[in-house]
C-alpha atoms as a PDB file:
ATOM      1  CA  UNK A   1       0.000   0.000   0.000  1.00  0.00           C
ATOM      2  CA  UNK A   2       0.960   3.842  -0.548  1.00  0.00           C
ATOM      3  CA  UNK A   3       1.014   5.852   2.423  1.00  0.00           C
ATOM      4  CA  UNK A   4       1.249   9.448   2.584  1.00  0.00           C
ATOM      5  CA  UNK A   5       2.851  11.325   5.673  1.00  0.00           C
ATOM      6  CA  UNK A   6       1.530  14.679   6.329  1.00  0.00           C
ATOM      7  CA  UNK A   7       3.622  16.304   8.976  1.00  0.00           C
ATOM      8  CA  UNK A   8       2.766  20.316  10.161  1.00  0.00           C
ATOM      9  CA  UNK A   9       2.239  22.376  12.815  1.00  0.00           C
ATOM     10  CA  UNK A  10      -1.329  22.287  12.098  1.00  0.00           C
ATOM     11  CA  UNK A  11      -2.356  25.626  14.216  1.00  0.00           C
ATOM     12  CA  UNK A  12      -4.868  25.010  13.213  1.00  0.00           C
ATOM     13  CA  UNK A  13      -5.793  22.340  10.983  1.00  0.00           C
ATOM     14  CA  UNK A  14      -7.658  24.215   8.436  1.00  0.00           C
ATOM     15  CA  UNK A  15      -9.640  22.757   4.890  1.00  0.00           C
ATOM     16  CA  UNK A  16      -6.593  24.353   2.640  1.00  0.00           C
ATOM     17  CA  UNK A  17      -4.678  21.327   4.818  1.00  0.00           C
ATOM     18  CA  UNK A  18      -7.755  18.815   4.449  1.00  0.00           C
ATOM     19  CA  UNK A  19      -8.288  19.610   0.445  1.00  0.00           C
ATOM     20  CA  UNK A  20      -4.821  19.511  -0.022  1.00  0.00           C
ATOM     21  CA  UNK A  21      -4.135  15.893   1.331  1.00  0.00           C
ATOM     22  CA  UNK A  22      -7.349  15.006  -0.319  1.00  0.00           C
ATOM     23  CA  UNK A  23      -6.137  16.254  -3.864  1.00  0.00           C
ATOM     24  CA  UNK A  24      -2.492  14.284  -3.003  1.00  0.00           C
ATOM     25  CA  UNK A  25      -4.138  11.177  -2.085  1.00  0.00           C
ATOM     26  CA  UNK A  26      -6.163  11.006  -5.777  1.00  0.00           C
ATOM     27  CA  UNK A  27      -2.930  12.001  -7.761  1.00  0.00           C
ATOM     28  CA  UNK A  28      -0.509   9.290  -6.196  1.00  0.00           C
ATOM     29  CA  UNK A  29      -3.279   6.648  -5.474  1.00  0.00           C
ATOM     30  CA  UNK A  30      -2.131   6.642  -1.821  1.00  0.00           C
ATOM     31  CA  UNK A  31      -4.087   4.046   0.524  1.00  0.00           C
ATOM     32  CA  UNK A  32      -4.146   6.363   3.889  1.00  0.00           C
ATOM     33  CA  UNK A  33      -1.819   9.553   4.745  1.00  0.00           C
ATOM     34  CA  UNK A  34      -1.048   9.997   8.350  1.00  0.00           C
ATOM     35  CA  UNK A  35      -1.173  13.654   9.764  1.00  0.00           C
ATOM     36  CA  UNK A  36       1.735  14.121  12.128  1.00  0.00           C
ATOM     37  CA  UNK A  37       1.234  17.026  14.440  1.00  0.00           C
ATOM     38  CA  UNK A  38       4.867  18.287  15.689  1.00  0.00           C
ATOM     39  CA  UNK A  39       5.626  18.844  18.927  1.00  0.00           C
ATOM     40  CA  UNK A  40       8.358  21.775  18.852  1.00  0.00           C
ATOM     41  CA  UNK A  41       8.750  23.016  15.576  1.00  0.00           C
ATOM     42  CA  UNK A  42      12.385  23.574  15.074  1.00  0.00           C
ATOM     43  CA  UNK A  43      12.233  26.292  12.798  1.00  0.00           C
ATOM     44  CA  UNK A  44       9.149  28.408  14.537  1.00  0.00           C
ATOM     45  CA  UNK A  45       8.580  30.701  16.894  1.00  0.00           C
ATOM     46  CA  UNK A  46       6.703  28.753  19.092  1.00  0.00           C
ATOM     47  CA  UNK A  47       5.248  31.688  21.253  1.00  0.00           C
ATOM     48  CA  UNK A  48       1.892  31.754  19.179  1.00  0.00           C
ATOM     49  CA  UNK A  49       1.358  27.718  19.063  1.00  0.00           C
ATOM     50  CA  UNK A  50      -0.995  25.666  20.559  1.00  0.00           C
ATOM     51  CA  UNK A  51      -0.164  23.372  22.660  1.00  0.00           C
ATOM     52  CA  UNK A  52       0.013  20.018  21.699  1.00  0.00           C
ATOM     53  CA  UNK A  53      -2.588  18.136  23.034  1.00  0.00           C
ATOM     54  CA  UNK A  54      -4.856  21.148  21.609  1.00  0.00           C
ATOM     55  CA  UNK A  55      -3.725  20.910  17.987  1.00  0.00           C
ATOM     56  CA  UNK A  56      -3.342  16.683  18.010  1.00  0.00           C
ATOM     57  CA  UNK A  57      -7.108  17.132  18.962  1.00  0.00           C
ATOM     58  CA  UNK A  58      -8.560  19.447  16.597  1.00  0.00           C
ATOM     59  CA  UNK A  59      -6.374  17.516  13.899  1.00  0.00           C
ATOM     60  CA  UNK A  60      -7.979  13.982  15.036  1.00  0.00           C
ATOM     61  CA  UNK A  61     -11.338  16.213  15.196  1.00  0.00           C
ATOM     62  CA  UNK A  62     -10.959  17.595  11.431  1.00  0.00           C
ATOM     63  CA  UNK A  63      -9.789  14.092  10.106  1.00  0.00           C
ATOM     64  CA  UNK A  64     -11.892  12.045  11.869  1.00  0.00           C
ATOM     65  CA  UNK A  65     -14.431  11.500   9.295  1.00  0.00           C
ATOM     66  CA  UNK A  66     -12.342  10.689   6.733  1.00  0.00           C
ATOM     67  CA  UNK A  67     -11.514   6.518   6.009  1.00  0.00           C
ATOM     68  CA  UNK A  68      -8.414   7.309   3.859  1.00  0.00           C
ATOM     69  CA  UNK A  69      -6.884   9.887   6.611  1.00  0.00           C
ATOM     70  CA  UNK A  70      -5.412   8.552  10.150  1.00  0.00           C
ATOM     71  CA  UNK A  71      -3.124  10.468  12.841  1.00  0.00           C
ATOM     72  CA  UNK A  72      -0.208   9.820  14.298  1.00  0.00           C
ATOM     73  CA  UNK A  73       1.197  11.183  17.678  1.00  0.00           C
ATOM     74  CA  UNK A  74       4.768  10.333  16.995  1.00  0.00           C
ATOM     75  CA  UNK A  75       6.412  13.816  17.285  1.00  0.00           C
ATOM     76  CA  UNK A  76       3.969  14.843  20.216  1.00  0.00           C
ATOM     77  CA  UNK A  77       5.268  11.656  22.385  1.00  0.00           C
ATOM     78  CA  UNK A  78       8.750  12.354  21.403  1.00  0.00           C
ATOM     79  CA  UNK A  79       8.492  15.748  22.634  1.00  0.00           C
ATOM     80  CA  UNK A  80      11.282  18.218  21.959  1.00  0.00           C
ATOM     81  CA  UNK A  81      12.056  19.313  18.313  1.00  0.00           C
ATOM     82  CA  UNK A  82      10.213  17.326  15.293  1.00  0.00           C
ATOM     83  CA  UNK A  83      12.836  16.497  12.826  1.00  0.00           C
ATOM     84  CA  UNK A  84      11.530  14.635  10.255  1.00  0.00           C
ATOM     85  CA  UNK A  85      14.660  11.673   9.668  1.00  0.00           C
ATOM     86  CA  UNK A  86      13.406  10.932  13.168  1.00  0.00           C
ATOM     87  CA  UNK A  87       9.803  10.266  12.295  1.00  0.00           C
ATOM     88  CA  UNK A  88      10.652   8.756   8.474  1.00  0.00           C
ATOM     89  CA  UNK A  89      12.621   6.104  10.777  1.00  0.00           C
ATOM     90  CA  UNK A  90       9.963   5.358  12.661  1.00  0.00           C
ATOM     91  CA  UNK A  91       7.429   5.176   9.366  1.00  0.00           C
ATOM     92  CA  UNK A  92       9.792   3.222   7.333  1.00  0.00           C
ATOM     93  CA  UNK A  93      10.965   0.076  10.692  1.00  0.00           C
ATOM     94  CA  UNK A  94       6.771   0.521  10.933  1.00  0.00           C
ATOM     95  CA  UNK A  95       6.053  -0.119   7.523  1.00  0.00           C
ATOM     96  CA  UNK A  96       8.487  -2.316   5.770  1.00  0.00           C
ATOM     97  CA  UNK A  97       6.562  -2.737   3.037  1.00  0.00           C
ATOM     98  CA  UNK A  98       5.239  -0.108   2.168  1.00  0.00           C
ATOM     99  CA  UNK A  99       5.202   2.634  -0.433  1.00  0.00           C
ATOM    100  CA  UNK A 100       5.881   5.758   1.669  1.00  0.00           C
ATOM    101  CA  UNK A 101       5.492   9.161   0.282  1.00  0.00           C
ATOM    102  CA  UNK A 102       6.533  12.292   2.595  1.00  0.00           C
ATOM    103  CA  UNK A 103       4.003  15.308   1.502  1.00  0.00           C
ATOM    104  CA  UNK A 104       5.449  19.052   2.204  1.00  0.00           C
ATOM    105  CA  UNK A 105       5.175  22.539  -0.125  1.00  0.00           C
ATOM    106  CA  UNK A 106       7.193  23.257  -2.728  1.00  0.00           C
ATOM    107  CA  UNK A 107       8.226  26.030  -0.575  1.00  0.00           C
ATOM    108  CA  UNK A 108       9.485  24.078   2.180  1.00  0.00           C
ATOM    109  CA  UNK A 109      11.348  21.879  -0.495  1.00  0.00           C
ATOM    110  CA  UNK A 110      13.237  24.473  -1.705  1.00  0.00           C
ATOM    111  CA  UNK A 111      15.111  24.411   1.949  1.00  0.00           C
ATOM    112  CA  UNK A 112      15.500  20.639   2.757  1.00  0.00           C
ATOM    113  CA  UNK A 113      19.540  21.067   2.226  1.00  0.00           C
ATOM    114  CA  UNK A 114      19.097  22.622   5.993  1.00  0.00           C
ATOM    115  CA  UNK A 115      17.260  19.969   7.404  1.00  0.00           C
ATOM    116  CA  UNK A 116      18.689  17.922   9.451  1.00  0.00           C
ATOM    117  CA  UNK A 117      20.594  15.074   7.905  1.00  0.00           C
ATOM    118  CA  UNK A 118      18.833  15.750   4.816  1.00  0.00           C
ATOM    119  CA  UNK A 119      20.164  13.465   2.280  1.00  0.00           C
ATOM    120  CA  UNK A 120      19.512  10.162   4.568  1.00  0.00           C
ATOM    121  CA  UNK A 121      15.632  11.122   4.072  1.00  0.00           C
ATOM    122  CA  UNK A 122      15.952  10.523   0.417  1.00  0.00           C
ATOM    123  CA  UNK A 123      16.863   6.557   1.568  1.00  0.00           C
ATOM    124  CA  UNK A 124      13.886   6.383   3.995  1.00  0.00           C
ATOM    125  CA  UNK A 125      10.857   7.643   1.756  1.00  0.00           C
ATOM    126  CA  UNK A 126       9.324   8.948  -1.375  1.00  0.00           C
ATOM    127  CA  UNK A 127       8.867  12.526  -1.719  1.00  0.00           C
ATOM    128  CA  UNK A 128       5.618  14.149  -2.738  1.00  0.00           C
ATOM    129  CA  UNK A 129       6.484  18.176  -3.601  1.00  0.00           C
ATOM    130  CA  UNK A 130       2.748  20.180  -3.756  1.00  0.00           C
ATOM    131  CA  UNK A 131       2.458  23.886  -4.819  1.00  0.00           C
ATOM    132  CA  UNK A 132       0.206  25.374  -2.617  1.00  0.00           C
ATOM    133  CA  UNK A 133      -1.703  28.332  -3.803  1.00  0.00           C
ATOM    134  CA  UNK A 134      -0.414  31.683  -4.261  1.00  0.00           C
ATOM    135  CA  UNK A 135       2.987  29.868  -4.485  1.00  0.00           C
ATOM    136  CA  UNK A 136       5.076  29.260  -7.645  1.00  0.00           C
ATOM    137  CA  UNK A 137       4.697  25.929  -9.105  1.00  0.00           C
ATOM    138  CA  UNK A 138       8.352  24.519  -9.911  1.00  0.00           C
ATOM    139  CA  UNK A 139       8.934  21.966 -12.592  1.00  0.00           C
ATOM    140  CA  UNK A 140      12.277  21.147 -11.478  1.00  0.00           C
ATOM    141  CA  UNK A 141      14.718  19.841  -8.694  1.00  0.00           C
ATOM    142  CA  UNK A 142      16.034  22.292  -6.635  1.00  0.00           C
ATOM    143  CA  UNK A 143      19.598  23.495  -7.428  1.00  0.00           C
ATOM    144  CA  UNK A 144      21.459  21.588  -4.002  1.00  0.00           C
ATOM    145  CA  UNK A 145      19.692  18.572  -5.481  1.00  0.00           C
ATOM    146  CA  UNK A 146      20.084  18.380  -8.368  1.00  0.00           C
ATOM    147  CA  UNK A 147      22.868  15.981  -8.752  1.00  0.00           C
ATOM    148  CA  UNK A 148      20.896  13.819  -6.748  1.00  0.00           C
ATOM    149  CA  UNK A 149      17.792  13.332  -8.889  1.00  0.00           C
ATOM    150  CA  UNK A 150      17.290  12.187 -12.706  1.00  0.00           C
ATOM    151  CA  UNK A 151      13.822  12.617 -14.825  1.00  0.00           C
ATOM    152  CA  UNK A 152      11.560   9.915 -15.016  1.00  0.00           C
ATOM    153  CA  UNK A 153       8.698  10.132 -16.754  1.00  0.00           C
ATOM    154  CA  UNK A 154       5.338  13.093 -16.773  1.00  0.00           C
ATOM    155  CA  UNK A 155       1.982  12.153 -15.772  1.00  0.00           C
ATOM    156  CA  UNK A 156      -1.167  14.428 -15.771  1.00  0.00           C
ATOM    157  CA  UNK A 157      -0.009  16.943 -12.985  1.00  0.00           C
ATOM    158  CA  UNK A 158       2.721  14.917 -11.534  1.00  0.00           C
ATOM    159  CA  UNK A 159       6.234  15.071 -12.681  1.00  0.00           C
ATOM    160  CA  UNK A 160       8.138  12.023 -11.223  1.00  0.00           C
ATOM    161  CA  UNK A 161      12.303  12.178 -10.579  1.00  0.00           C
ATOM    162  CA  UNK A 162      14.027   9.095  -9.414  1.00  0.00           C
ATOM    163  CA  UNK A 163      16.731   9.378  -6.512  1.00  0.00           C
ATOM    164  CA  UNK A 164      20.232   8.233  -8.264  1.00  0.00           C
ATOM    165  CA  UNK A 165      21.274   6.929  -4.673  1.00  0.00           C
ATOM    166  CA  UNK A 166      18.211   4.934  -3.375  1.00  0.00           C
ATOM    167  CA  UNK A 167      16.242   5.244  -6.374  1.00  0.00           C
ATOM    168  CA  UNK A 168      13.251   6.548  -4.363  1.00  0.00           C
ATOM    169  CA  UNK A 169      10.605   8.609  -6.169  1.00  0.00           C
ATOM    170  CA  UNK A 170      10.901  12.279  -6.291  1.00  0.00           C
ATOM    171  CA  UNK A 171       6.796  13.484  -7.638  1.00  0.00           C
ATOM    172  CA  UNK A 172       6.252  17.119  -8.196  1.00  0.00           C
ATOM    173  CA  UNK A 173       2.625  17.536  -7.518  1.00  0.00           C
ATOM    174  CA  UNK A 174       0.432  20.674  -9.257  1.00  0.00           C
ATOM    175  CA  UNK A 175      -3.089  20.882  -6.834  1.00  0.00           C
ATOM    176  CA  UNK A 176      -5.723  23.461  -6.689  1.00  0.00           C
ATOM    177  CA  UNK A 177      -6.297  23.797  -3.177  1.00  0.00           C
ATOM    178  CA  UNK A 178      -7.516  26.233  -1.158  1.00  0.00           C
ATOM    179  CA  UNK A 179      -5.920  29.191   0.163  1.00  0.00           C
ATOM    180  CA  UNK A 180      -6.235  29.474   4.321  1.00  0.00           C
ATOM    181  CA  UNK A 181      -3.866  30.007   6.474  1.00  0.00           C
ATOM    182  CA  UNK A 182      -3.404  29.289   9.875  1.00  0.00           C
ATOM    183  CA  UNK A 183      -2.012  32.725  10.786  1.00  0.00           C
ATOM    184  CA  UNK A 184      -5.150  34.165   9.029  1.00  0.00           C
ATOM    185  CA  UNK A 185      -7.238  32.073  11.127  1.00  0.00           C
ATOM    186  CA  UNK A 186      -5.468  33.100  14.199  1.00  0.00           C
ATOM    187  CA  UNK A 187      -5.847  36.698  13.686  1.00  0.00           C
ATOM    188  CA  UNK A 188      -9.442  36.579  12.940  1.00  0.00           C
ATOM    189  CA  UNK A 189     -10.085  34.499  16.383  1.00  0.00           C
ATOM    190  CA  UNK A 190      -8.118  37.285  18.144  1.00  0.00           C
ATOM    191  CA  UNK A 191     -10.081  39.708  16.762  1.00  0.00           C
ATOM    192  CA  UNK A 192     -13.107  37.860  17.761  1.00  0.00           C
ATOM    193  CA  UNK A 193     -13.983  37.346  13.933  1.00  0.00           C
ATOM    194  CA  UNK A 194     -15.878  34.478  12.595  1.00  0.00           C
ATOM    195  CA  UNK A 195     -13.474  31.508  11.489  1.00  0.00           C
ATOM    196  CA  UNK A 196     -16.494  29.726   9.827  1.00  0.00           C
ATOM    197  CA  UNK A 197     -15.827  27.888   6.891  1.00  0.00           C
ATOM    198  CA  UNK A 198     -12.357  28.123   7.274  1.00  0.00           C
ATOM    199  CA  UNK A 199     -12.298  25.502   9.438  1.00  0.00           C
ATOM    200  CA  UNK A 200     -14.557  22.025   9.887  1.00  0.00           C
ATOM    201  CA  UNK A 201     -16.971  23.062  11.880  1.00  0.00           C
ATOM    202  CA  UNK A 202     -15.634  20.817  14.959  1.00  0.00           C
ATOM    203  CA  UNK A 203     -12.462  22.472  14.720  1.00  0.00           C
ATOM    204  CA  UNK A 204     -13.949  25.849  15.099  1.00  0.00           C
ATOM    205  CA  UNK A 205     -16.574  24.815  18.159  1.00  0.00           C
ATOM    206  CA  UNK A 206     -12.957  23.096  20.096  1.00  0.00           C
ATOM    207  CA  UNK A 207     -11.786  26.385  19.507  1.00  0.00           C
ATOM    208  CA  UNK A 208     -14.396  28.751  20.659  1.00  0.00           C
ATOM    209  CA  UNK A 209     -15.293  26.536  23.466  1.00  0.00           C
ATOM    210  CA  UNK A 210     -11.526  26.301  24.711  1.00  0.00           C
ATOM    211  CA  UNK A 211     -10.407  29.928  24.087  1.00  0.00           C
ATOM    212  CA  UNK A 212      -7.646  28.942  22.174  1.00  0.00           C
ATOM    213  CA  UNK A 213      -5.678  31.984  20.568  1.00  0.00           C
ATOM    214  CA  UNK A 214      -7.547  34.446  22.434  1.00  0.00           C
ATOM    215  CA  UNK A 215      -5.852  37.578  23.876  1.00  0.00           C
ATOM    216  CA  UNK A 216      -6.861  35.493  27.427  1.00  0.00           C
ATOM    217  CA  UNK A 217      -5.439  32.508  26.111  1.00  0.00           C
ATOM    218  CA  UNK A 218      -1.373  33.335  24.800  1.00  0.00           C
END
């Protein structure tokens, strides 16, 4: 089976996140994707985050409805900074068999080379690269890659590269999404603005009824 790993912040899960995993899972044929909530992003400013039991429940509220999505508490449990080699580790001794595809923005892609020991994550998983809106959409690898990665072949939206090294998969992903964002969503709570719509409506009673990002709250 294909299995997509969703890893974020997620504060808060919003339907840009939900539409996007939705349009990821139809375009690689991917049996589940796992949200990961992180515990301590490393490269945040964690002074206007959620805490984590707050955000691993509204994500478990927002997915929970879906059969093809699941969560995973990995990075929570761990506690401390979420680096992903850490959690592809865990994913890959899980799920020997397993076709497992690592989902992030092309922005975010752009700045793996400063990840933490970046190139090992090309041997533990596939890569799935999605433009999110309002963000160029690349067609190819990024420059401190690029001897790492050959073309493979085109497919309706999907451009797949093949990892010289490991031979993993390498799929630039083109989605129309929706365009929320979290620090949108944040600003209209603390302005005591409706987040309706922007959020399933689960989501947004959690986060009425537990004051979260309120003036009262941070």
């Amino acid at each position: 089976m294909k299995i997509g790993l969703l890893g974020g912040t997620f504060n808060p899960i919003h339907i840009g996140h939900l539409r996007g995993a939705e349009e990821i899972r139809e375009a690689l044929g991917l049996g589940r994707i796992y949200f990961i909530p992180s515990s301590m992003p490393p490269h945040k400013d964690s002074s206007d985050i959620a805490s984590p039991a707050d955000r691993l429940k509204m994500v478990e509220l927002a997915t929970g409805e879906n059969p093809f999505f699941d969560v995973c508490d990995i990075e929570i449990k761990r506690g401390g900074p979420s680096y992903t080699v850490h959690t592809l580790e865990y994913f890959s001794s899980k799920f020997p068999d397993s076709e497992i595809y690592f989902i992030l923005g092309a922005e975010l892609f752009c700045e793996i080379h400063t990840w933490r020991e970046y190139r090992r994550l090309f041997e533990l998983s596939n890569f799935a690269v999605i433009t999110r809106p309002g963000f160029p959409h690349f067609t190819s690898v990024p420059l401190a890659l690029g001897d790492d990665f050959r073309y493979y072949k085109d497919e309706e939206n999907v451009i797949f590269y093949r990892h010289k090294g490991s031979n993993k998969t390498l799929a630039l992903v083109k989605i129309e999404g929706i365009q929320v964002s979290s620090t949108r969503i944040r600003d209209l709570i603390k302005k005591n603005s409706s987040i309706k719509y922007l959020v399933p409506r689960e989501v947004e009673v959690y986060i009425l009824e537990n004051k979260i990002y309120t003036k009262e709250a941070l």
